[in-house]
N, C-alpha and C. Protein backbone atom coordinates (compact mmCIF):
# COMPACT_ATOMS: atom_id res chain seq x y z
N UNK A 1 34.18 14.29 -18.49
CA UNK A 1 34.28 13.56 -19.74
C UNK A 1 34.76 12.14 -19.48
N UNK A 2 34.23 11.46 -20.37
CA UNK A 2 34.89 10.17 -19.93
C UNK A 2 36.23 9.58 -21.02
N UNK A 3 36.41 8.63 -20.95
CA UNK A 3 37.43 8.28 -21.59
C UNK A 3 37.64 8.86 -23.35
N UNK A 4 36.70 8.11 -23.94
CA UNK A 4 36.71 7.79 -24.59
C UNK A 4 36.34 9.39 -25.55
N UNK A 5 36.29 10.49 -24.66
CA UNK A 5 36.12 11.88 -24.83
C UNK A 5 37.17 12.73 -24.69
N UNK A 6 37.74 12.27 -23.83
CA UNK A 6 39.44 12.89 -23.60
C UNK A 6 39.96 12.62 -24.65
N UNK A 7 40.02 10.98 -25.33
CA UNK A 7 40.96 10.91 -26.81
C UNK A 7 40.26 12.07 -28.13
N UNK A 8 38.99 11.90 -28.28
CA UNK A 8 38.85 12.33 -29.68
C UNK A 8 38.11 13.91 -29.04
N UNK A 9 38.08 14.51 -27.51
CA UNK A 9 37.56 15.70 -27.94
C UNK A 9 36.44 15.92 -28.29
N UNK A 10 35.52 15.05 -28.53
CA UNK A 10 33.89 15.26 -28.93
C UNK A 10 33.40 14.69 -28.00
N UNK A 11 31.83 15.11 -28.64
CA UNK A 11 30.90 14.00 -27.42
C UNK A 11 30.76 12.90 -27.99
N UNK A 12 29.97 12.18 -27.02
CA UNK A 12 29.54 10.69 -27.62
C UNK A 12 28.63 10.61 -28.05
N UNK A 13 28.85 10.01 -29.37
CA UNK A 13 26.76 10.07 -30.44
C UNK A 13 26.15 9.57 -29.60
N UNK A 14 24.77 9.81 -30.02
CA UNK A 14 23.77 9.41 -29.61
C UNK A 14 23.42 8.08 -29.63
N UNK A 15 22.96 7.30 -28.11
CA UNK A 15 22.78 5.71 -28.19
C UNK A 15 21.47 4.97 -29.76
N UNK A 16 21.88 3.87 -29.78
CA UNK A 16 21.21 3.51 -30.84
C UNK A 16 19.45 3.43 -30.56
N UNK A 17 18.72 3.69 -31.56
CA UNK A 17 17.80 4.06 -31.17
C UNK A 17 17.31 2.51 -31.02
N UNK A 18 15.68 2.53 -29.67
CA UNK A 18 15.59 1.23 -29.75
C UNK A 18 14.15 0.96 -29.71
N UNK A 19 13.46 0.10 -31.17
CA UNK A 19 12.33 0.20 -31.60
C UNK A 19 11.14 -0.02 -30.56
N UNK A 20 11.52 -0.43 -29.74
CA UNK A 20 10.54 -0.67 -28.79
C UNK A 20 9.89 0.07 -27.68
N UNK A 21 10.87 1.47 -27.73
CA UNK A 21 10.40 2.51 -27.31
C UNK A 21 9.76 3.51 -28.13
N UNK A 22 9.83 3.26 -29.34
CA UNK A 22 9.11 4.14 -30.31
C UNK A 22 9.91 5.25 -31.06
N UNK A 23 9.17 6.70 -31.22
CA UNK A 23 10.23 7.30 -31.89
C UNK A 23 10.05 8.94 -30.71
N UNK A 24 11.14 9.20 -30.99
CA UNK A 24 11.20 10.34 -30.26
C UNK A 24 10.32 11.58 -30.30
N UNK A 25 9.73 12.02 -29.65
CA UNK A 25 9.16 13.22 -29.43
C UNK A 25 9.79 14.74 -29.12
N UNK A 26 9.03 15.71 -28.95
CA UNK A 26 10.02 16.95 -28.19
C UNK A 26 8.86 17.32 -26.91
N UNK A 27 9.49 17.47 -26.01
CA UNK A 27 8.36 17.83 -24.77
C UNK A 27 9.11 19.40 -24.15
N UNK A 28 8.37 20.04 -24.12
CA UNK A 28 8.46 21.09 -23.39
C UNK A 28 8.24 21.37 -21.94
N UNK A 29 9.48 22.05 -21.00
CA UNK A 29 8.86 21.84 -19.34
C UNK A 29 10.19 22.87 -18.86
N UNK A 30 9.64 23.56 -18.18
CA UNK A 30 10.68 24.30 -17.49
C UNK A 30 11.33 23.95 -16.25
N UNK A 31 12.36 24.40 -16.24
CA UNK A 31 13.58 23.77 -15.28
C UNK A 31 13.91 25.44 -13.97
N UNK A 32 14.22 24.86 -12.81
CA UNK A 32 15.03 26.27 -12.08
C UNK A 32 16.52 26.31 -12.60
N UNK A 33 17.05 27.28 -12.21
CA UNK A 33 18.21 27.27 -12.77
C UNK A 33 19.36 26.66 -12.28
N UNK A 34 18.81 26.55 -11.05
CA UNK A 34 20.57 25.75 -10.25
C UNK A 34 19.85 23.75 -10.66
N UNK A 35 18.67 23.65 -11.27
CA UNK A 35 18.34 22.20 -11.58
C UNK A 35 19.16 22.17 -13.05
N UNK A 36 18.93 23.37 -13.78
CA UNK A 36 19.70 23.24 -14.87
C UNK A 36 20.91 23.01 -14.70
N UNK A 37 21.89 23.78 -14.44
CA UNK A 37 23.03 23.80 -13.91
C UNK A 37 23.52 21.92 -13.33
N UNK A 38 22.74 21.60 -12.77
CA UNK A 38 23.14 20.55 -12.06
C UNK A 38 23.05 19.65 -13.63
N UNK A 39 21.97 19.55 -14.13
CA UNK A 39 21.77 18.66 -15.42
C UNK A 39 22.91 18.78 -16.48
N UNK A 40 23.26 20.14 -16.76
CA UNK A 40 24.20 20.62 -18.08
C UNK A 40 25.18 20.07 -16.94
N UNK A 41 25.96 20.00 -16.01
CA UNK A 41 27.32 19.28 -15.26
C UNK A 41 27.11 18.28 -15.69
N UNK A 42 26.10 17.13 -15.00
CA UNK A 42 25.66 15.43 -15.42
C UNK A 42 25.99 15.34 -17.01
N UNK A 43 25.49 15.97 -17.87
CA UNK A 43 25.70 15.56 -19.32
C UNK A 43 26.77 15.69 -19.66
N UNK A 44 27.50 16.85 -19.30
CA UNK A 44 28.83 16.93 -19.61
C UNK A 44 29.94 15.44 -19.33
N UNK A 45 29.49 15.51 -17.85
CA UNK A 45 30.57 14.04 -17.58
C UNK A 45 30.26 12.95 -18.13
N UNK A 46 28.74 12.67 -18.34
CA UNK A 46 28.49 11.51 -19.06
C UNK A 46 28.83 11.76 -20.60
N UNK A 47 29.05 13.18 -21.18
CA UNK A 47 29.10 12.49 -22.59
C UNK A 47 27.40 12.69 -23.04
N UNK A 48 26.58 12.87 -22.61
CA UNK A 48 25.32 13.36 -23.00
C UNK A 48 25.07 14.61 -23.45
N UNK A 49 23.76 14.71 -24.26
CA UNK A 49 23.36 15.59 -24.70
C UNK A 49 22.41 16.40 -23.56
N UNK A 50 22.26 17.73 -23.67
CA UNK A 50 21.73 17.83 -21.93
C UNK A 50 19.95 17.53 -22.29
N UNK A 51 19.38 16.61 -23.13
CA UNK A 51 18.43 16.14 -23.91
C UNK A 51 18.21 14.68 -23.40
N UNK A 52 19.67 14.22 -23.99
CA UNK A 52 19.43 12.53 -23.57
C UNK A 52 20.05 12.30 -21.70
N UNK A 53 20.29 13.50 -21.46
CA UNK A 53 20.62 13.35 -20.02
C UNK A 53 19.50 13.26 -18.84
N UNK A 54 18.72 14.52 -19.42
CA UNK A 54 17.26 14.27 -19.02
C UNK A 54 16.37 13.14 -19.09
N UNK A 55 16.36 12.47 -20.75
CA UNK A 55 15.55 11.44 -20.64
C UNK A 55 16.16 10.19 -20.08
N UNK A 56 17.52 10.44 -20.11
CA UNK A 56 18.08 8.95 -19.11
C UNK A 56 17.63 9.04 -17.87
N UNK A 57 17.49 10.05 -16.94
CA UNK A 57 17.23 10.30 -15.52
C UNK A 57 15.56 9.93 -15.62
N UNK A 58 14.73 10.44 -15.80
CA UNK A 58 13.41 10.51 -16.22
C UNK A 58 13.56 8.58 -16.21
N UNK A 59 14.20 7.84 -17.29
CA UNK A 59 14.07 6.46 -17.28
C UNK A 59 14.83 6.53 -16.04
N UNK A 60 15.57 6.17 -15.12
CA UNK A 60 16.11 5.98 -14.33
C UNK A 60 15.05 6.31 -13.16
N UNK A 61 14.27 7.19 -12.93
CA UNK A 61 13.20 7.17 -12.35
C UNK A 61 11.83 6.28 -12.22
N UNK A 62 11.83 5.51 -13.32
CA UNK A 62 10.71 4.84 -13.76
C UNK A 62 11.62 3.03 -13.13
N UNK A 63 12.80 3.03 -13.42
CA UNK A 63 13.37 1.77 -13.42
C UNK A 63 13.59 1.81 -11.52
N UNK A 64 13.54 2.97 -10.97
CA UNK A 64 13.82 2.95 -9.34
C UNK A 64 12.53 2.34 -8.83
N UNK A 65 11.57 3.00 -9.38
CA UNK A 65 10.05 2.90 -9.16
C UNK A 65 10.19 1.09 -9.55
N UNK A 66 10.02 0.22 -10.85
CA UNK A 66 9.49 -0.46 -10.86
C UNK A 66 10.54 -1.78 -10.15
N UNK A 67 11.99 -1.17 -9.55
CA UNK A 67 12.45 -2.41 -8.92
C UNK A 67 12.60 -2.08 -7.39
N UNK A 68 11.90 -1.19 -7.02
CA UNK A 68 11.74 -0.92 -5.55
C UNK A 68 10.07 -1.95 -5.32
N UNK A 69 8.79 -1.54 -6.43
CA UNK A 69 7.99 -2.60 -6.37
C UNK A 69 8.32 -4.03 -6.54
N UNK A 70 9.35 -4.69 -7.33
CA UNK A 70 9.50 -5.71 -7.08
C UNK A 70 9.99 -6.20 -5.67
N UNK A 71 10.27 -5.84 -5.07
CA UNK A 71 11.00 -5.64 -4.07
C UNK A 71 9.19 -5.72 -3.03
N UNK A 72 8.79 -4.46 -2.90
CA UNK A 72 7.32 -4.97 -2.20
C UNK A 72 6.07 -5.36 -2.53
N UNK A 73 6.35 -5.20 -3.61
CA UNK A 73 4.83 -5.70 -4.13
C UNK A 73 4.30 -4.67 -4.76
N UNK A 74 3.09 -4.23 -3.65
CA UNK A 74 2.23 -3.58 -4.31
C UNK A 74 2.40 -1.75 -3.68
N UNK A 75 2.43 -0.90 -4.13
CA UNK A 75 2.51 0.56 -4.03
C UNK A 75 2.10 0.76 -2.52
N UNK A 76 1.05 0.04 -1.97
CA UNK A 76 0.80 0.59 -0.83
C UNK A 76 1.77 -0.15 0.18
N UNK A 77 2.37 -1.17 -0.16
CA UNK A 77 3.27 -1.92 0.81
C UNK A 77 4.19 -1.19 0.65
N UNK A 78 4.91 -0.49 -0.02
CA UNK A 78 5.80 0.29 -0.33
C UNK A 78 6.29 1.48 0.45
N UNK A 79 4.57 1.99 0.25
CA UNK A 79 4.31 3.15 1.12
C UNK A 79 4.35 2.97 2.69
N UNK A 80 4.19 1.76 3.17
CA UNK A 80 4.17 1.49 4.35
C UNK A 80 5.81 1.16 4.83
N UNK A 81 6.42 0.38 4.01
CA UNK A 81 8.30 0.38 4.26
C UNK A 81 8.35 1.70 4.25
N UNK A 82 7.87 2.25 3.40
CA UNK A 82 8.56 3.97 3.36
C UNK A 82 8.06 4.71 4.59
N UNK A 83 7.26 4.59 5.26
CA UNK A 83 7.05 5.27 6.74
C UNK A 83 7.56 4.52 7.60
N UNK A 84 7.86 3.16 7.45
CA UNK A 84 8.74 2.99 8.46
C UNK A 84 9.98 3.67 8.67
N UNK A 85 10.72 3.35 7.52
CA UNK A 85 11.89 4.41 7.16
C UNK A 85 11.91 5.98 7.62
N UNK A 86 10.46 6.31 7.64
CA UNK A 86 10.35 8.11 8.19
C UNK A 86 10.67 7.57 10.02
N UNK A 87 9.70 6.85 10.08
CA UNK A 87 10.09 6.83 11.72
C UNK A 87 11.20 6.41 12.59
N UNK A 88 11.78 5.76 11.93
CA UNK A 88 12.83 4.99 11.95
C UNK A 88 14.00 6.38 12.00
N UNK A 89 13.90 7.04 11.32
CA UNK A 89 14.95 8.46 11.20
C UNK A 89 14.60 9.39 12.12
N UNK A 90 13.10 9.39 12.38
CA UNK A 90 12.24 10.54 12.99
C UNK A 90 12.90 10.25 14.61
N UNK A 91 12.84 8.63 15.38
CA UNK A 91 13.03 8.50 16.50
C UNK A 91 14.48 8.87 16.30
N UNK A 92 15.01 8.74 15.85
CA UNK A 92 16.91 8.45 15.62
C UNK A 92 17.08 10.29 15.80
N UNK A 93 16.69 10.85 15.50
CA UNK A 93 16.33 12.48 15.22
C UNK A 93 16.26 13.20 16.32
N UNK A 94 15.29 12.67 17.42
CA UNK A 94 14.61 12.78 18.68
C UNK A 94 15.88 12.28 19.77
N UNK A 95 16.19 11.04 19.66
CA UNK A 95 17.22 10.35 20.70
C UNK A 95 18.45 11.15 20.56
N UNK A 96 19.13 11.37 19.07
CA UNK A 96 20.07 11.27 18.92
C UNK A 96 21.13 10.18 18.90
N UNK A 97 20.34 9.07 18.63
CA UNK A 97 21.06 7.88 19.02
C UNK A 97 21.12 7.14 17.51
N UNK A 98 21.36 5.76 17.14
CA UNK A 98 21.31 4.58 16.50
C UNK A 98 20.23 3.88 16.90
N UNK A 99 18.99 3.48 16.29
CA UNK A 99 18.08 2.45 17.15
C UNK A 99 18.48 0.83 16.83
N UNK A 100 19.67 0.67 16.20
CA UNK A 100 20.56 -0.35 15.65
C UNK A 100 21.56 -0.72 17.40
N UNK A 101 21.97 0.43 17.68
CA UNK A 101 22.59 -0.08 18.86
C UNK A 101 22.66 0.56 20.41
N UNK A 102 21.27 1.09 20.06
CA UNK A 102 20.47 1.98 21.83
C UNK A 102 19.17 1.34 22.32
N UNK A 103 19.37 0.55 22.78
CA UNK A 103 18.22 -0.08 23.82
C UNK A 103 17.56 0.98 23.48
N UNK A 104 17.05 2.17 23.97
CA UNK A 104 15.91 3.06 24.34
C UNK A 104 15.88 3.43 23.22
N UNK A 105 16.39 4.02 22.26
CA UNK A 105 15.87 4.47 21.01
C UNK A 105 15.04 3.25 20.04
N UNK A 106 15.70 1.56 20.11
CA UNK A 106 15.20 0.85 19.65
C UNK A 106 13.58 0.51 20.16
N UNK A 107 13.57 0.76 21.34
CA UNK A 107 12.41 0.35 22.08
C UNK A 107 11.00 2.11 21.73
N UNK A 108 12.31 3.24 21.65
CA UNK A 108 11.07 3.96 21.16
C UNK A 108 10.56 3.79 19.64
N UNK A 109 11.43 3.26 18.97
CA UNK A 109 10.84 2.89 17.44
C UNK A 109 9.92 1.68 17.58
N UNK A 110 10.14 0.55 18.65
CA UNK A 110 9.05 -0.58 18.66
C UNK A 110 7.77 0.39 18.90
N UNK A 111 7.99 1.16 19.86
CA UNK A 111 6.63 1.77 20.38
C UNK A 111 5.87 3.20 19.27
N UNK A 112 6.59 3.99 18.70
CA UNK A 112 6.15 4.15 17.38
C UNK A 112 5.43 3.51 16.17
N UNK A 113 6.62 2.43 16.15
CA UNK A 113 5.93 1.42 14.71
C UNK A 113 4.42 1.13 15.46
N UNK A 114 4.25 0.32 16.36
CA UNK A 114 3.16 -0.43 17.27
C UNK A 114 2.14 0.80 17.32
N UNK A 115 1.97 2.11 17.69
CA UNK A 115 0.80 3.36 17.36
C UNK A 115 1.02 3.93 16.07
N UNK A 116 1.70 3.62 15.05
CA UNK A 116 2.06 4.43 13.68
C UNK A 116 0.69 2.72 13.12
N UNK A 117 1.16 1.90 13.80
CA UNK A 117 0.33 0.64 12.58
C UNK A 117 -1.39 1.04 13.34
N UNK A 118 -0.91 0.96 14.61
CA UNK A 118 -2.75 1.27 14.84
C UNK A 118 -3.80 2.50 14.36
N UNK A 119 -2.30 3.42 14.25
CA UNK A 119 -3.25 4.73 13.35
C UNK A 119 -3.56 4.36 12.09
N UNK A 120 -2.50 3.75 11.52
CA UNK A 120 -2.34 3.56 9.97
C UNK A 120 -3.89 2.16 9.33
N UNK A 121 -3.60 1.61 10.18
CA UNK A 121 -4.90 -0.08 10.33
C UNK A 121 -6.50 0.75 10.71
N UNK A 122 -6.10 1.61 11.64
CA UNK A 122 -7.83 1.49 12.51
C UNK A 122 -8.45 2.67 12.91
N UNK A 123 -7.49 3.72 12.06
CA UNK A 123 -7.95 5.44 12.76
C UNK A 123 -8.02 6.03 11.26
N UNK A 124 -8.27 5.45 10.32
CA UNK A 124 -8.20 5.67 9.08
C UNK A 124 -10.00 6.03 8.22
N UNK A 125 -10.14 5.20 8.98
CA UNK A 125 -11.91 5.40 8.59
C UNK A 125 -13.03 5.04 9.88
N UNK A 126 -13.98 5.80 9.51
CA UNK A 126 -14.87 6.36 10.92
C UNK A 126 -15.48 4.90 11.05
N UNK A 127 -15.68 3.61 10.52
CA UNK A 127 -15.91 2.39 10.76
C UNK A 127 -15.21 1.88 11.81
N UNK A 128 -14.02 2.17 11.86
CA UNK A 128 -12.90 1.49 12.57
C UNK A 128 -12.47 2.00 13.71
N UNK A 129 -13.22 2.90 14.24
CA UNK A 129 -13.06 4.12 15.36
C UNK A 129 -12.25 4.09 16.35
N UNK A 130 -11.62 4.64 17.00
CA UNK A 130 -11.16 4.23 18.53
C UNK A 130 -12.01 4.08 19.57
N UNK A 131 -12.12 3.44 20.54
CA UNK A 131 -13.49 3.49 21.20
C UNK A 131 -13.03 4.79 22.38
N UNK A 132 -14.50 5.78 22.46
CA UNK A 132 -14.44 7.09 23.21
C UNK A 132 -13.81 6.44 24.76
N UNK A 133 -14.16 5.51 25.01
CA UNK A 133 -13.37 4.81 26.47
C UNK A 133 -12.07 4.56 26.68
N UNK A 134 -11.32 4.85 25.51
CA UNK A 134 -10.10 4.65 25.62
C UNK A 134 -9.39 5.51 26.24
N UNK A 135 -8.65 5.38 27.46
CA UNK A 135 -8.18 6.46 27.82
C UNK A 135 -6.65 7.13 27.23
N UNK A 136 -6.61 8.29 27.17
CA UNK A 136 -5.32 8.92 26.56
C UNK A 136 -4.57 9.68 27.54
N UNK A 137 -3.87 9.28 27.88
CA UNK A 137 -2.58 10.23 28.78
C UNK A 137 -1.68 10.95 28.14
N UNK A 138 -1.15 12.24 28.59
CA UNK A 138 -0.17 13.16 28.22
C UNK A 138 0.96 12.38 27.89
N UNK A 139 0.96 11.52 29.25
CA UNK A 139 2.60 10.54 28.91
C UNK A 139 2.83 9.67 27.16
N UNK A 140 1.12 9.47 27.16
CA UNK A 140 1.60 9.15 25.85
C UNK A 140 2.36 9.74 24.53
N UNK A 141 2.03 11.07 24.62
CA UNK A 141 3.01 11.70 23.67
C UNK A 141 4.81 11.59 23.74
N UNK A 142 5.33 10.92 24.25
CA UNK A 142 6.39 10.68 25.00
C UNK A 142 7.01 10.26 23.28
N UNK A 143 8.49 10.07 23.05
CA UNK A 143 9.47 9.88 21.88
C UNK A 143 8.68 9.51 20.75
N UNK A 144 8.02 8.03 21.25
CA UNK A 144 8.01 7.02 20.50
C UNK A 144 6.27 7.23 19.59
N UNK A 145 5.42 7.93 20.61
CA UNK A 145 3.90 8.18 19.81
C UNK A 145 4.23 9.58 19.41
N UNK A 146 5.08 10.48 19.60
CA UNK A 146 5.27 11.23 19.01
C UNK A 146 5.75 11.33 17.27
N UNK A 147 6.53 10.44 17.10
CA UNK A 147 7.51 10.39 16.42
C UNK A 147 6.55 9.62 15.49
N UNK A 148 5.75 8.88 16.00
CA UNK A 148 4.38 7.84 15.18
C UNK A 148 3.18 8.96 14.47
N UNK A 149 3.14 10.18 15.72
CA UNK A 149 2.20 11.12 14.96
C UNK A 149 2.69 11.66 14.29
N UNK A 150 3.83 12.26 13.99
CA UNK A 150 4.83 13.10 13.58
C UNK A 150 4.65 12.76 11.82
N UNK A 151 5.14 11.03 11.55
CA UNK A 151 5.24 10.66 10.78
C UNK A 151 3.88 10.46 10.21
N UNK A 152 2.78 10.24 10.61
CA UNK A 152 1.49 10.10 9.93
C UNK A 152 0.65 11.43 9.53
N UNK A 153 1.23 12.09 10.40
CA UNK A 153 0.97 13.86 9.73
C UNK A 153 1.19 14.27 8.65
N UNK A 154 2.65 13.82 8.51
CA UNK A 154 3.57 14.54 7.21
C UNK A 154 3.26 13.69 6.02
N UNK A 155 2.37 12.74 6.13
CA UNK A 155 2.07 11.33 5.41
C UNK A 155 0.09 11.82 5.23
N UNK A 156 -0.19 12.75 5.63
CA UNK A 156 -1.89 13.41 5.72
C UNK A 156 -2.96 12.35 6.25
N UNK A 157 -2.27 11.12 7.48
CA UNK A 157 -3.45 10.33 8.09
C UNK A 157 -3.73 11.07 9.07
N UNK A 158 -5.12 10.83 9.39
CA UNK A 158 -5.81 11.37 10.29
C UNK A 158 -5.27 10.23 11.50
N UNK A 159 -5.12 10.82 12.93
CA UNK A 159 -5.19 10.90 13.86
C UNK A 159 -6.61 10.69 15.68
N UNK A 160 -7.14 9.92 15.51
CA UNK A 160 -7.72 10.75 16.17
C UNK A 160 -7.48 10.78 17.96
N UNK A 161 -6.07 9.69 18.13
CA UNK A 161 -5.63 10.57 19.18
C UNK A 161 -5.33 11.87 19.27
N UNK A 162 -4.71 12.35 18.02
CA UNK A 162 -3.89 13.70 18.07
C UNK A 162 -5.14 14.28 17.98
N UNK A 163 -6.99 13.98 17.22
CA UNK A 163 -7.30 14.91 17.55
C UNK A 163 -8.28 15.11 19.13
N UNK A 164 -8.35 14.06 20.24
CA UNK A 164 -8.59 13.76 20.86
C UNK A 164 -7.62 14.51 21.94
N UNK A 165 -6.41 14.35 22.08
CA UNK A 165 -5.60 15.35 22.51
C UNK A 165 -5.86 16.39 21.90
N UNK A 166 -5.62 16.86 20.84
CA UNK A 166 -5.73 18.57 20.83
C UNK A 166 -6.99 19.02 21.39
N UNK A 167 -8.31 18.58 21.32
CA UNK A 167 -9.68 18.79 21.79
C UNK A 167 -9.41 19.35 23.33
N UNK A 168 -8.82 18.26 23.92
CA UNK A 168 -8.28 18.04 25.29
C UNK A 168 -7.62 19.12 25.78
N UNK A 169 -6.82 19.15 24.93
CA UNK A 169 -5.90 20.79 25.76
C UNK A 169 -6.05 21.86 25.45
N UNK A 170 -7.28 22.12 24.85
CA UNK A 170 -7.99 23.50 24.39
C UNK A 170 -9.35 23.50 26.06
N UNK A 171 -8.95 22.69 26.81
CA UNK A 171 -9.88 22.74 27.69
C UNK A 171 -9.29 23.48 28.99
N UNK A 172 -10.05 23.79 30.02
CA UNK A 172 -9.12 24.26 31.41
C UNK A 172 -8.44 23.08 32.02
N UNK A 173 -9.10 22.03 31.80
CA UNK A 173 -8.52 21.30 32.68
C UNK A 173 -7.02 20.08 31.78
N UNK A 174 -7.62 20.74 30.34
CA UNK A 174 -6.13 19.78 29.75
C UNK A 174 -5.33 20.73 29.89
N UNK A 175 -5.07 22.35 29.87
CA UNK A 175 -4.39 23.25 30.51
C UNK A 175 -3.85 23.07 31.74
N UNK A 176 -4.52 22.63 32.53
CA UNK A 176 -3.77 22.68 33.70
C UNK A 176 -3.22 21.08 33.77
N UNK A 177 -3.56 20.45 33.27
CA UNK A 177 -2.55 18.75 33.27
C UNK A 177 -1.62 19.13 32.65
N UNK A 178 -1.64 19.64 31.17
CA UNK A 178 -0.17 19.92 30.51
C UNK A 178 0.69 20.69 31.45
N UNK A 179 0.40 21.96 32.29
CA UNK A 179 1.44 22.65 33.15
C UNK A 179 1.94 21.13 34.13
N UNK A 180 1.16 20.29 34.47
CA UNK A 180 1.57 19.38 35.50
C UNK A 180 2.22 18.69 34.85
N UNK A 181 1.95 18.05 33.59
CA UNK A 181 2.94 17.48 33.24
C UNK A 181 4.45 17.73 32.47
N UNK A 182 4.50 19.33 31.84
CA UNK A 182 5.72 19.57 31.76
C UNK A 182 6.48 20.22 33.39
N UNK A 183 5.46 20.21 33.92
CA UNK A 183 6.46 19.98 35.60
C UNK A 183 6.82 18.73 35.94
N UNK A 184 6.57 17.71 34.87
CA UNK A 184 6.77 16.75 35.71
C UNK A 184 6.56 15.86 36.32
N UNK A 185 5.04 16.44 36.38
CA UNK A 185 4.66 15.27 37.35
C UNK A 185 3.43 14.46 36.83
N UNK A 186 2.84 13.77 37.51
CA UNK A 186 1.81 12.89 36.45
C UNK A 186 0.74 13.32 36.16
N UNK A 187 -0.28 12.90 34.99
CA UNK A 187 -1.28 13.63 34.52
C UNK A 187 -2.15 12.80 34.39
N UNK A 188 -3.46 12.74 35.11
CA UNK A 188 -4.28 11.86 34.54
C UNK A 188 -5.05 11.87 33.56
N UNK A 189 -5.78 10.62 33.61
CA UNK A 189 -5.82 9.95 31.91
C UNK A 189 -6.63 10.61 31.52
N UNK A 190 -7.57 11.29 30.35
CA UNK A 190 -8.26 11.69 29.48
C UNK A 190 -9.86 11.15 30.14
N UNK A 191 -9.98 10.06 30.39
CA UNK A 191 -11.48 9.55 30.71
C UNK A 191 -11.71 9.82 31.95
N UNK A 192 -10.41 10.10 32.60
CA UNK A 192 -10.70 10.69 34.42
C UNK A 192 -10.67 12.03 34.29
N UNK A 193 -10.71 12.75 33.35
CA UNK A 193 -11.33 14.24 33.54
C UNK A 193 -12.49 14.83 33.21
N UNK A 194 -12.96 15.85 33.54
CA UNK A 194 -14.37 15.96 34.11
C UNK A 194 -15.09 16.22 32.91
N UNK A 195 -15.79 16.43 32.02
CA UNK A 195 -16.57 17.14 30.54
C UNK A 195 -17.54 18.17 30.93
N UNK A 196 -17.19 19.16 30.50
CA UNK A 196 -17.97 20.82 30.42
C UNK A 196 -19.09 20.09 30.22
């Protein structure tokens, strides 16, 4: 409760209505129960109705939305700060480190961001292809393109290193590079192995 609820014991009326939003409606929508729970707490402390508590949050959603766009512009720039932000946590996740104050974790987020933008720019549509000559090494899956596929997965971009690798190690011979390379030792590149 807030102050001004402790003296008189009631709730607080309802804010003044304001013509420019129109007039109120009733909407129907079902809630889980520990969301309820959480909502009927919020109204209580605010002094809300568990009605106008909802529609304050609901606006409060709309006002996050339109000053996070001022902030980038346009929805898809947005979306692109916002995967940085995934990878940015994703490498930090992986290291266990700060990429604020770890050489190597910072340097695996340069090397993330740098294959997260080339997937995101040029593996997006079959115009823009990777060229089949490109060679792909195991080593590349290493923190930093991991953490780049990781994040463009959970985000539904296509890949087509990842699917260029997976192709690859459904083969005998990407089978037997992966045993070499979780031994350890080096694996050669994708264009130096042989095709069925």
């Amino acid at each position: 409760m807030n102050s001004g609820q402790e003296k008189s014991g009631k709730r607080v009326g309802r804010p003044a209505k304001n013509p420019a939003l129109g007039k109120r409606i009733n909407a129907m929508f079902r809630l889980n129960e520990a969301t309820r729970d959480r909502l009927m707490a919020a109204a209580e402390q605010s002094g809300r109705s568990m009605s106008e508590e909802i529609e304050r949050r609901i606006d409060r959603s709309f006002e996050d939305v339109d000053l996070m766009l001022s902030y980038f512009g346009k929805p898809q720039t947005l979306k692109l700060a916002h995967a940085i932000a995934m990878l940015a946590r994703t490498v930090e996740a992986k290291s266990g480190k700060d990429w604020t104050s770890d050489a190597d974790t910072k340097a695996d987020l340069s090397g993330a961001i740098s294959r997260f933008f080339h997937l995101y720019f040029y593996e997006q549509d079959e115009e823009n292809s990777v060229s089949s000559a490109q060679a792909y090494r195991l080593e590349d899956m290493g923190r930093a393109h991991a953490a780049a596929e990781s994040v463009a997965e959970a985000l539904g971009l296509k890949s087509k290193a990842r699917e260029k690798m997976a192709a690859f190690l459904e083969t005998p011979e990407g089978k037997e590079a992966f045993k070499r390379f979780m031994a350890g030792k080096d694996a050669a590149p994708l264009s130096d192995q042989k095709k069925d």
